[in-house]
N, C-alpha and C. Protein backbone atom coordinates (compact mmCIF):
# COMPACT_ATOMS: atom_id res chain seq x y z
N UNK A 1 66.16 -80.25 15.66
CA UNK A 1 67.47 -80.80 15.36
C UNK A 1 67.95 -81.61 16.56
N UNK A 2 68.48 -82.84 16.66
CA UNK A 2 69.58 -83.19 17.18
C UNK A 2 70.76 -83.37 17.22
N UNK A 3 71.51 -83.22 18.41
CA UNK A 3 72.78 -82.56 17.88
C UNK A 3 73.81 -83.94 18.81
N UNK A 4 74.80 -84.35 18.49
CA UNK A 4 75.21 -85.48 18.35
C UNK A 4 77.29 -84.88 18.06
N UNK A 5 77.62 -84.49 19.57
CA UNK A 5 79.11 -84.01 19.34
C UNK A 5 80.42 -85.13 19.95
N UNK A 6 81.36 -85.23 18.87
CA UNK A 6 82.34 -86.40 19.51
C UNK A 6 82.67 -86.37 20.81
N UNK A 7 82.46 -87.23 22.00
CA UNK A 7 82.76 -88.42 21.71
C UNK A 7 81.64 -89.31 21.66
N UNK A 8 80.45 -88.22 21.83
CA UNK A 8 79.08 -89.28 21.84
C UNK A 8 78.65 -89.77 20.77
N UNK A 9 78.43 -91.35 20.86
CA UNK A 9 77.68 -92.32 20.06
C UNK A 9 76.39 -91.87 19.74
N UNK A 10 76.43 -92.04 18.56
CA UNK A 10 74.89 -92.02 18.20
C UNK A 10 74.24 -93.29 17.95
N UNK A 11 73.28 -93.55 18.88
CA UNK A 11 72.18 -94.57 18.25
C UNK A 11 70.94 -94.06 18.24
N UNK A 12 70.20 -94.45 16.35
CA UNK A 12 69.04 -94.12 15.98
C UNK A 12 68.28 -94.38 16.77
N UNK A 13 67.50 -93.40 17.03
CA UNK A 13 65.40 -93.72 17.89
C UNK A 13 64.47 -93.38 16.91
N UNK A 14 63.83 -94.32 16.59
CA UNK A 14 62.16 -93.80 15.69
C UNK A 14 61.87 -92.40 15.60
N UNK A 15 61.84 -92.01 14.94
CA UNK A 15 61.23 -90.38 14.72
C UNK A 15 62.66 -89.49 14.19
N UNK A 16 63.99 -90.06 14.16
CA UNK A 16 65.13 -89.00 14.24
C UNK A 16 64.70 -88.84 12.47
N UNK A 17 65.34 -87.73 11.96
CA UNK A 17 65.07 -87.38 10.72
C UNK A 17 67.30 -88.24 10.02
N UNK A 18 66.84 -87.32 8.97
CA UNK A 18 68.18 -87.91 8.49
C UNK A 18 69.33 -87.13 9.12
N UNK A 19 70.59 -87.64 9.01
CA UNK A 19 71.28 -87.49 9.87
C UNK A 19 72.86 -86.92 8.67
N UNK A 20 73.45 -85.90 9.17
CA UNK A 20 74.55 -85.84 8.61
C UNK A 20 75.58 -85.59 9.30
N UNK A 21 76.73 -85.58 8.65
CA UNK A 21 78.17 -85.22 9.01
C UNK A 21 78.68 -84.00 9.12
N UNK A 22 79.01 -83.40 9.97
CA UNK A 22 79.79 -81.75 9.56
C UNK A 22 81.18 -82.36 9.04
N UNK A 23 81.71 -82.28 7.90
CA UNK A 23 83.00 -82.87 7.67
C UNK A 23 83.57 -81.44 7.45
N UNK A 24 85.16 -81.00 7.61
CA UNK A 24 85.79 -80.36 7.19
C UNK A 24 86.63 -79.52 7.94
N UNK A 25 87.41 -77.91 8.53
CA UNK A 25 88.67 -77.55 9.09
C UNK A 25 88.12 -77.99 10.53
N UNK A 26 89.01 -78.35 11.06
CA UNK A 26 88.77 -78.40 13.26
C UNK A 26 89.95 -77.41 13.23
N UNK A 27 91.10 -77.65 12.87
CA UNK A 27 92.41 -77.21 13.56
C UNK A 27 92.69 -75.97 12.68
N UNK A 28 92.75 -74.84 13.30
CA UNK A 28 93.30 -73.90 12.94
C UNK A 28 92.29 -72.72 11.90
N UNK A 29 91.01 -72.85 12.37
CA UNK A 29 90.00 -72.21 11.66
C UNK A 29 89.09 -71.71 12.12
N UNK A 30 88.70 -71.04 12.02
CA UNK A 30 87.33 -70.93 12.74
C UNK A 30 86.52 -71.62 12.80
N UNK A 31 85.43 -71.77 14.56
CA UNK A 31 84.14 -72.65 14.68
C UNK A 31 83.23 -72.34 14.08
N UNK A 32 83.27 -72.77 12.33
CA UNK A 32 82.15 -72.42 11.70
C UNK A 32 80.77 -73.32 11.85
N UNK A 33 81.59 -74.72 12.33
CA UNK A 33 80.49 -75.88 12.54
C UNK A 33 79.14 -74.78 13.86
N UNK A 34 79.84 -73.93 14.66
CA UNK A 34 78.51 -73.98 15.86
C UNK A 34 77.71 -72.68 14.80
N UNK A 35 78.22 -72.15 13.69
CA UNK A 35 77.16 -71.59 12.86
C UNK A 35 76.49 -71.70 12.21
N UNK A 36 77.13 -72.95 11.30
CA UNK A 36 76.16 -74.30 10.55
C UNK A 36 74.67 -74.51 11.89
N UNK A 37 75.34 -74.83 13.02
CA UNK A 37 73.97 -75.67 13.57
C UNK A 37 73.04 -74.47 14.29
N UNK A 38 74.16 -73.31 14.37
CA UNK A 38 72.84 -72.29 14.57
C UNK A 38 71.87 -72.49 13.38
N UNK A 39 72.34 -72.44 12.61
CA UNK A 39 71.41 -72.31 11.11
C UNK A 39 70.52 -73.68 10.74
N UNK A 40 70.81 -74.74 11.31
CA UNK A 40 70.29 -75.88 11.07
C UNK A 40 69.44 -76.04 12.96
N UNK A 41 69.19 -75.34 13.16
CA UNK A 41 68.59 -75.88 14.57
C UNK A 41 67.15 -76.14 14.71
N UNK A 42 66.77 -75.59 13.51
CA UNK A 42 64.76 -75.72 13.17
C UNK A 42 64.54 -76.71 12.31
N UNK A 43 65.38 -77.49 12.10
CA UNK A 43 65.51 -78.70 10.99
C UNK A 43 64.84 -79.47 12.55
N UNK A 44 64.77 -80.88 11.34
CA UNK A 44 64.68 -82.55 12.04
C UNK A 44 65.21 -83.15 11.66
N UNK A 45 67.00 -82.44 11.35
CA UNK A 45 67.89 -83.41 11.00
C UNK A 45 68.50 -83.99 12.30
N UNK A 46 69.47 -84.89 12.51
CA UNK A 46 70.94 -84.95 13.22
C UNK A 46 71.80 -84.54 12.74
N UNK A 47 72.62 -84.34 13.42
CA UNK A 47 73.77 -83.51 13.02
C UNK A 47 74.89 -83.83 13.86
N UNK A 48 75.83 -84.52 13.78
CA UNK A 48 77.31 -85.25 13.73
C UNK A 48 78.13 -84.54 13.55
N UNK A 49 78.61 -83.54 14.96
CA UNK A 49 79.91 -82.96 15.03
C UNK A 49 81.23 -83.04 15.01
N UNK A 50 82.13 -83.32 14.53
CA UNK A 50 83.30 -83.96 15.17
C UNK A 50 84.01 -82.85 15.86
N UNK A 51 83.90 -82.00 16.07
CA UNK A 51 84.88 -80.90 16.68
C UNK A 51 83.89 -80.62 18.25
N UNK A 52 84.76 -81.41 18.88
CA UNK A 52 84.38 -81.15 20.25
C UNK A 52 85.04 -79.87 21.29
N UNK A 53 84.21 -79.68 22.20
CA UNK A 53 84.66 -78.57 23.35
C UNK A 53 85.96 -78.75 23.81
N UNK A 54 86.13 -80.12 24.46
CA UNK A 54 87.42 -80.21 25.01
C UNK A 54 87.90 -81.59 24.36
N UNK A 55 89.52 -81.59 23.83
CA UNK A 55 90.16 -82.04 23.70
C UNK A 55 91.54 -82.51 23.95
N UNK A 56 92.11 -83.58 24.04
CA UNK A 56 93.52 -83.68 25.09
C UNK A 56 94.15 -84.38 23.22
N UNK A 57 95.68 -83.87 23.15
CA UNK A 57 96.37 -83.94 22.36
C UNK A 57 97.14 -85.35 22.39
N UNK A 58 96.72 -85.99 23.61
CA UNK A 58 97.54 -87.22 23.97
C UNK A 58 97.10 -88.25 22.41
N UNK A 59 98.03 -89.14 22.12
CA UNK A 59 98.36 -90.04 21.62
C UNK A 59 95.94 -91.48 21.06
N UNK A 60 96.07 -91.48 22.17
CA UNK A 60 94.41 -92.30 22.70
C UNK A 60 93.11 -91.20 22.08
N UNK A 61 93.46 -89.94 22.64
CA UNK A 61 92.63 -88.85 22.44
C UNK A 61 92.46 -88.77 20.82
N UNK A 62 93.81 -89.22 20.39
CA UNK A 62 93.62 -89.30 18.65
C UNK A 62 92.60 -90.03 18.10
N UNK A 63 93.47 -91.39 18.42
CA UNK A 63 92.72 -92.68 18.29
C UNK A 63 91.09 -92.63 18.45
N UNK A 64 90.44 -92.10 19.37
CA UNK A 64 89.79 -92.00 19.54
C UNK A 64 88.65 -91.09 18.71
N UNK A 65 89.33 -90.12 18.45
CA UNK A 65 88.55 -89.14 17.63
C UNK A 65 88.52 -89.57 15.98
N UNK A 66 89.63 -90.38 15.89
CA UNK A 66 90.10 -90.51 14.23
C UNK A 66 88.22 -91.77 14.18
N UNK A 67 88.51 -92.83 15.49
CA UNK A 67 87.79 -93.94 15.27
C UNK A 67 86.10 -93.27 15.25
N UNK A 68 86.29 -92.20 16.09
CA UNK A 68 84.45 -91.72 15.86
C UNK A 68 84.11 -91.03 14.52
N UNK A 69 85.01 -90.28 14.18
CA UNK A 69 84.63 -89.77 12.55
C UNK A 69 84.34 -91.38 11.62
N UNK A 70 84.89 -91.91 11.92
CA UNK A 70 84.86 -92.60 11.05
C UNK A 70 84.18 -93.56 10.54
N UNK A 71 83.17 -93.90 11.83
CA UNK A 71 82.07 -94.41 12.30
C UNK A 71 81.28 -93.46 11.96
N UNK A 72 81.02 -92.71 12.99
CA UNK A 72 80.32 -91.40 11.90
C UNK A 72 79.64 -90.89 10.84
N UNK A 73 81.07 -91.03 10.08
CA UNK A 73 80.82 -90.62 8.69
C UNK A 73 79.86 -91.96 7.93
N UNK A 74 80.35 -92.49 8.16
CA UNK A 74 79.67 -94.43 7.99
C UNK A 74 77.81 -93.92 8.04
N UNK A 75 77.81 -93.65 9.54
CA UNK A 75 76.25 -93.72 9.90
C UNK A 75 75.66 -92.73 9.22
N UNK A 76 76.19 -91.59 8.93
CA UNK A 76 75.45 -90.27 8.51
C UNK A 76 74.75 -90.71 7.27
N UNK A 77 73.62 -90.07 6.84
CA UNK A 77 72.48 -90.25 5.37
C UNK A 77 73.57 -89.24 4.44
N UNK A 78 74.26 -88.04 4.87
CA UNK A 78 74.47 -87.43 4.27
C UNK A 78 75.45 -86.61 4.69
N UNK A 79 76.49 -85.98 4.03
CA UNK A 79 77.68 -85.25 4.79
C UNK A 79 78.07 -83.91 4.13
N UNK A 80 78.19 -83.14 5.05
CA UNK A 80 78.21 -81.43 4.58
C UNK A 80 79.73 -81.62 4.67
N UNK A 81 80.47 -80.52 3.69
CA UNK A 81 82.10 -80.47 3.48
C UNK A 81 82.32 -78.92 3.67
N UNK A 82 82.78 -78.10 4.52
CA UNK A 82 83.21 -77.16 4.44
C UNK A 82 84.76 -76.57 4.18
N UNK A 83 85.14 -76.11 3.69
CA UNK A 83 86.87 -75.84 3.28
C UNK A 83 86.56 -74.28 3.56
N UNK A 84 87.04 -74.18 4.99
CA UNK A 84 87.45 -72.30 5.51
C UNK A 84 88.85 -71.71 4.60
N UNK A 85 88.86 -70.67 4.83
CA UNK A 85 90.30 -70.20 3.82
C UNK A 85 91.46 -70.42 4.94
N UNK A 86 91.17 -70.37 5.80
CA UNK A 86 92.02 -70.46 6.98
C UNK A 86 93.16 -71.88 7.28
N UNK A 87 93.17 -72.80 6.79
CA UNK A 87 93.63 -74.25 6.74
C UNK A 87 93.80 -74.81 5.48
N UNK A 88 94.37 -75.59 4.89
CA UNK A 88 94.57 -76.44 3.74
C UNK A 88 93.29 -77.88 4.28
N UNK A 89 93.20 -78.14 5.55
CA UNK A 89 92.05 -79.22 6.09
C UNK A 89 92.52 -80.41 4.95
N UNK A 90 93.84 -81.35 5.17
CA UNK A 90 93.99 -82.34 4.63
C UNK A 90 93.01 -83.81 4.58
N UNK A 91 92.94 -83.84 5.85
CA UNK A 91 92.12 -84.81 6.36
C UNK A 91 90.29 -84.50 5.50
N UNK A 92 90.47 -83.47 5.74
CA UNK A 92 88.61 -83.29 5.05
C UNK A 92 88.83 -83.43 3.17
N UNK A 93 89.86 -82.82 2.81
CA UNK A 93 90.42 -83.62 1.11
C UNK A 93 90.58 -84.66 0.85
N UNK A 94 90.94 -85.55 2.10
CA UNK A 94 90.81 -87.06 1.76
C UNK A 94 89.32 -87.69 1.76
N UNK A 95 88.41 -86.98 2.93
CA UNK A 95 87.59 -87.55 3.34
C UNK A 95 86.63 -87.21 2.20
N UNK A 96 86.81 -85.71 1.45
CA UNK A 96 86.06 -85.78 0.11
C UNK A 96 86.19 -86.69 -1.21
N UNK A 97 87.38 -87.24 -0.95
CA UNK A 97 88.17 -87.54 -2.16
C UNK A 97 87.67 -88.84 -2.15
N UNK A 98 87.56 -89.46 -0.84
CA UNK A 98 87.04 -90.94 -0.60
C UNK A 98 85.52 -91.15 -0.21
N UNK A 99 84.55 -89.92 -0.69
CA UNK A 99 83.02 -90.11 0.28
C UNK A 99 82.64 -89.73 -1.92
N UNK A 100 83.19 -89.09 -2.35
CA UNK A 100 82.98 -88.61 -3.70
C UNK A 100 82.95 -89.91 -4.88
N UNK A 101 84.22 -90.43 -4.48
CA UNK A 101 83.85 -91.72 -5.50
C UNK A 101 82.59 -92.81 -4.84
N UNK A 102 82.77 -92.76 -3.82
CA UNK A 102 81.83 -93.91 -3.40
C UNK A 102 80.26 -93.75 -3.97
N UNK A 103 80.07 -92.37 -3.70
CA UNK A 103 78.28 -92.28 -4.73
C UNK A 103 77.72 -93.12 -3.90
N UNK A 104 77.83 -92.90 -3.04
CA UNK A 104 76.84 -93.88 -2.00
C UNK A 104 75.51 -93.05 -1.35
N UNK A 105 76.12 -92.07 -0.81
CA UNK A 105 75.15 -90.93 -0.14
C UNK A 105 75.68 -89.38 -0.68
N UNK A 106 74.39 -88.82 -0.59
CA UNK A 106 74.78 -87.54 -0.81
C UNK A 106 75.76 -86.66 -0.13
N UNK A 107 76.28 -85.58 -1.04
CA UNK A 107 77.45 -84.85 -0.16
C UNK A 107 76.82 -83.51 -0.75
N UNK A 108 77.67 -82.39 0.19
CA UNK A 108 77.05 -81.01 -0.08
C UNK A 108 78.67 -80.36 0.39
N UNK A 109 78.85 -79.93 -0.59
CA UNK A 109 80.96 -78.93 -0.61
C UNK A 109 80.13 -77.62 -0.83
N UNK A 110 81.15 -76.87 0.17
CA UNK A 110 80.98 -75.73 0.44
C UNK A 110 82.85 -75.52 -0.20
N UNK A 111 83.23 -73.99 -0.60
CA UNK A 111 84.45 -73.64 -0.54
C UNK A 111 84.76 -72.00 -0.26
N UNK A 112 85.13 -71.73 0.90
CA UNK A 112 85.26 -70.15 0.59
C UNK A 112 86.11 -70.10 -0.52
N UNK A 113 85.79 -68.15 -0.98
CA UNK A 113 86.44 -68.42 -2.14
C UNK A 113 87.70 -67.82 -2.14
N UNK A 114 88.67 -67.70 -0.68
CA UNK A 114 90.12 -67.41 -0.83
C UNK A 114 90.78 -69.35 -0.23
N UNK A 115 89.77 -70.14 -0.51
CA UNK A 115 90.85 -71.14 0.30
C UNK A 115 91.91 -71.62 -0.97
N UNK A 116 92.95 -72.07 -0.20
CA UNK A 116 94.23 -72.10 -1.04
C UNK A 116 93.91 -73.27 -2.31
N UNK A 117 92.85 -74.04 -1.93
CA UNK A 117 92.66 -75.34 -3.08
C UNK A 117 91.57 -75.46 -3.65
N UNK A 118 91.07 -74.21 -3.57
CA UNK A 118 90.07 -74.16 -4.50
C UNK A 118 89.35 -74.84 -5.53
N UNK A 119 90.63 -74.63 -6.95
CA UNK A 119 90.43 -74.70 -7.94
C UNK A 119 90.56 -77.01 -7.77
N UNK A 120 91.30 -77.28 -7.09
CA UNK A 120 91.65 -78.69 -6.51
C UNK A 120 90.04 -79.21 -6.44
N UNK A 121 89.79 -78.71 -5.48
CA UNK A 121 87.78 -79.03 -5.31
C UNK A 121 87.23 -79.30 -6.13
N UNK A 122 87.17 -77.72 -7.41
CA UNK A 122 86.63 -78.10 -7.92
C UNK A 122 86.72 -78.57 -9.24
N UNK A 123 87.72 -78.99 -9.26
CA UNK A 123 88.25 -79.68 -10.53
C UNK A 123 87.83 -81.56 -10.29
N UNK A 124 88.19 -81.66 -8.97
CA UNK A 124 88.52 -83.17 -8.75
C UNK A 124 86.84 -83.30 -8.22
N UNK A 125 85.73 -82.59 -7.97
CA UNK A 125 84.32 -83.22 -7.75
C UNK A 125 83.86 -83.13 -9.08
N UNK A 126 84.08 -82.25 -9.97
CA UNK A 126 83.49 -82.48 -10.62
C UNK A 126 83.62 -83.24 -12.43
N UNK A 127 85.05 -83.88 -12.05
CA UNK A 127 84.82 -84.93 -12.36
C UNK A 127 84.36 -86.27 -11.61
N UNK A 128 84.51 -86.41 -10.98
CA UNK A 128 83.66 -87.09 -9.85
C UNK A 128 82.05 -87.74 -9.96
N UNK A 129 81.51 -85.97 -9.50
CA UNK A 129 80.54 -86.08 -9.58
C UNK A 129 80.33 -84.47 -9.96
N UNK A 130 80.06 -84.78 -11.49
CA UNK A 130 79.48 -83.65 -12.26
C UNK A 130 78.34 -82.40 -12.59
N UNK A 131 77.38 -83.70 -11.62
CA UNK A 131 76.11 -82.70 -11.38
C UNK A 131 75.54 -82.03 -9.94
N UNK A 132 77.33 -82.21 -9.13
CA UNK A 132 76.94 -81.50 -7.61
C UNK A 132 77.38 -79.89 -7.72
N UNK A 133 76.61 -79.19 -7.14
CA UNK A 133 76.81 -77.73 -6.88
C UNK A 133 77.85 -77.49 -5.90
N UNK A 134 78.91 -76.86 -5.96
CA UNK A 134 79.88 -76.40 -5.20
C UNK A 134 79.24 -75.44 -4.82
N UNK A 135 79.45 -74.62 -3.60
CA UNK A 135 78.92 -72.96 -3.15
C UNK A 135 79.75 -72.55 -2.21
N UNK A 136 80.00 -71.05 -2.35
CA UNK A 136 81.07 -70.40 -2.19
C UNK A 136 80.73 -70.04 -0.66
N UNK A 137 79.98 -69.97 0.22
CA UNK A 137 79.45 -69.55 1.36
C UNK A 137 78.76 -70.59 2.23
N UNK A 138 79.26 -70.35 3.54
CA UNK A 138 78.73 -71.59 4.43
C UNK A 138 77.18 -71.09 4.65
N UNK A 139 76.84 -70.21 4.28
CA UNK A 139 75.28 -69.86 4.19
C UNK A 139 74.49 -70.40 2.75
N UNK A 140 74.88 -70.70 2.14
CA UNK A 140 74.73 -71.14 0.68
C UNK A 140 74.54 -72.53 1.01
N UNK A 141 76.38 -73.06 1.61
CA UNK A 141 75.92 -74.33 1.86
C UNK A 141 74.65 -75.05 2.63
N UNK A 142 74.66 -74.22 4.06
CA UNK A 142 73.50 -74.56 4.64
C UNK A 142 72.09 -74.32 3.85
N UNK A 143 71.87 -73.49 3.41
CA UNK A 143 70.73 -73.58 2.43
C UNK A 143 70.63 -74.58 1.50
N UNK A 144 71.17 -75.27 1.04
CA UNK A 144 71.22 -76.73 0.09
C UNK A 144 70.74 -77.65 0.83
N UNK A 145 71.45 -78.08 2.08
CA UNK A 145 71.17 -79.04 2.82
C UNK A 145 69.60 -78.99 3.85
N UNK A 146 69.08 -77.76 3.72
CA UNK A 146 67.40 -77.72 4.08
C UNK A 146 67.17 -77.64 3.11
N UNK A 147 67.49 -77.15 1.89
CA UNK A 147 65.70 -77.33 0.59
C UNK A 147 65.91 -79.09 0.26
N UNK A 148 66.75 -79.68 0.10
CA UNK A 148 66.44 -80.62 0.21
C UNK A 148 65.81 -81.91 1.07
C-alpha cells in the first residue's frame, strides 16, 4: 500500500496500483480511517487520507484542506464512504450525493447501523445507483474494496 495523507500531493509513479479516497466523518468521530489502512496495508492500492495528524483551525488551514480533498477526490480510481454513528458528516453527504450521480468511478458506502441518516443513504444511493451494496461495518466495507 501507499499511503498518501493531506497535505501531501500525490503524483502517480509506474507501478502504483489504483488509488482511492477515504471519504467520510474527520470531526467528531472516531479515527476509523487509521483502521481502514491497517486493514488495507497488504494491498497495492493508494490510499488518500484526508484526515491529517496535525491541523490549525485558522481560516488558510481550511482553504487548504477543502482544496486537497478536492483534488483528491478528482485523482482517486475509486472512493470508500464511511458514515460513523458518531457525526451527521455533512460534507461526506454532499460528497456522496455529488460522486453518486456522476457514475464516473466506483464508490464503496459503508453505514454503521446507529448513524442518524441511515435510512437517507440508503434511500438516496439507491436510487442513484441501484446495484451498489451498502454494508453495515467498516470491516465489510474494507472487504469490498480488496475482492475487487
Amino acid at each position: 500500500m501507499k499511503y498518501i495523507e493531506a497535505p501531501e500531493e500525490y503524483v502517480y509513479q509506474n507501478g502504483d496500483g489504483y488509488s482511492h479516497f477515504l471519504a467520510g466523518g474527520i470531526t467528531g468521530c472516531p479515527e476509523w480511517q487509521a483502521e481502514a489502512i491497517e486493514m488495507l496495508k497488504e494491498t497495492n492500492l493508494v490510499i488518500f487520507n484526508p484526515r491529517r495528524k496535525f491541523f490549525s483551525n485558522d481560516s488558510q488551514s481550511a482553504i487548504d484542506q477543502i482544496t486537497w480533498e478536492h483534488h483528491h477526490l478528482r485523482k482517486a480510481h475509486a472512493i470508500i464512504f464511511w458514515f460513523p454513528c458518531e457525526t451527521l458528516c455533512p460534507i461526506s453527504l454532499f460528497e456522496l450525493g455529488a460522486w453518486s450521480m456522476k457514475n464516473t468511478k466506483p464508490i464503496y458506502v459503508g453505514v454503521h447501523p446507529d448513524y442518524p441518516r441511515k435510512l437517507d443513504v440508503e434511500i438516496q444511493t439507491k436510487l442513484v445507483r441501484p446495484n451498489l451494496k451498502i454494508v453495515y461495518s467498516l470491516e465489510n466495507l474494507i472487504e469490498q474494496v480488496i475482492k475487487r
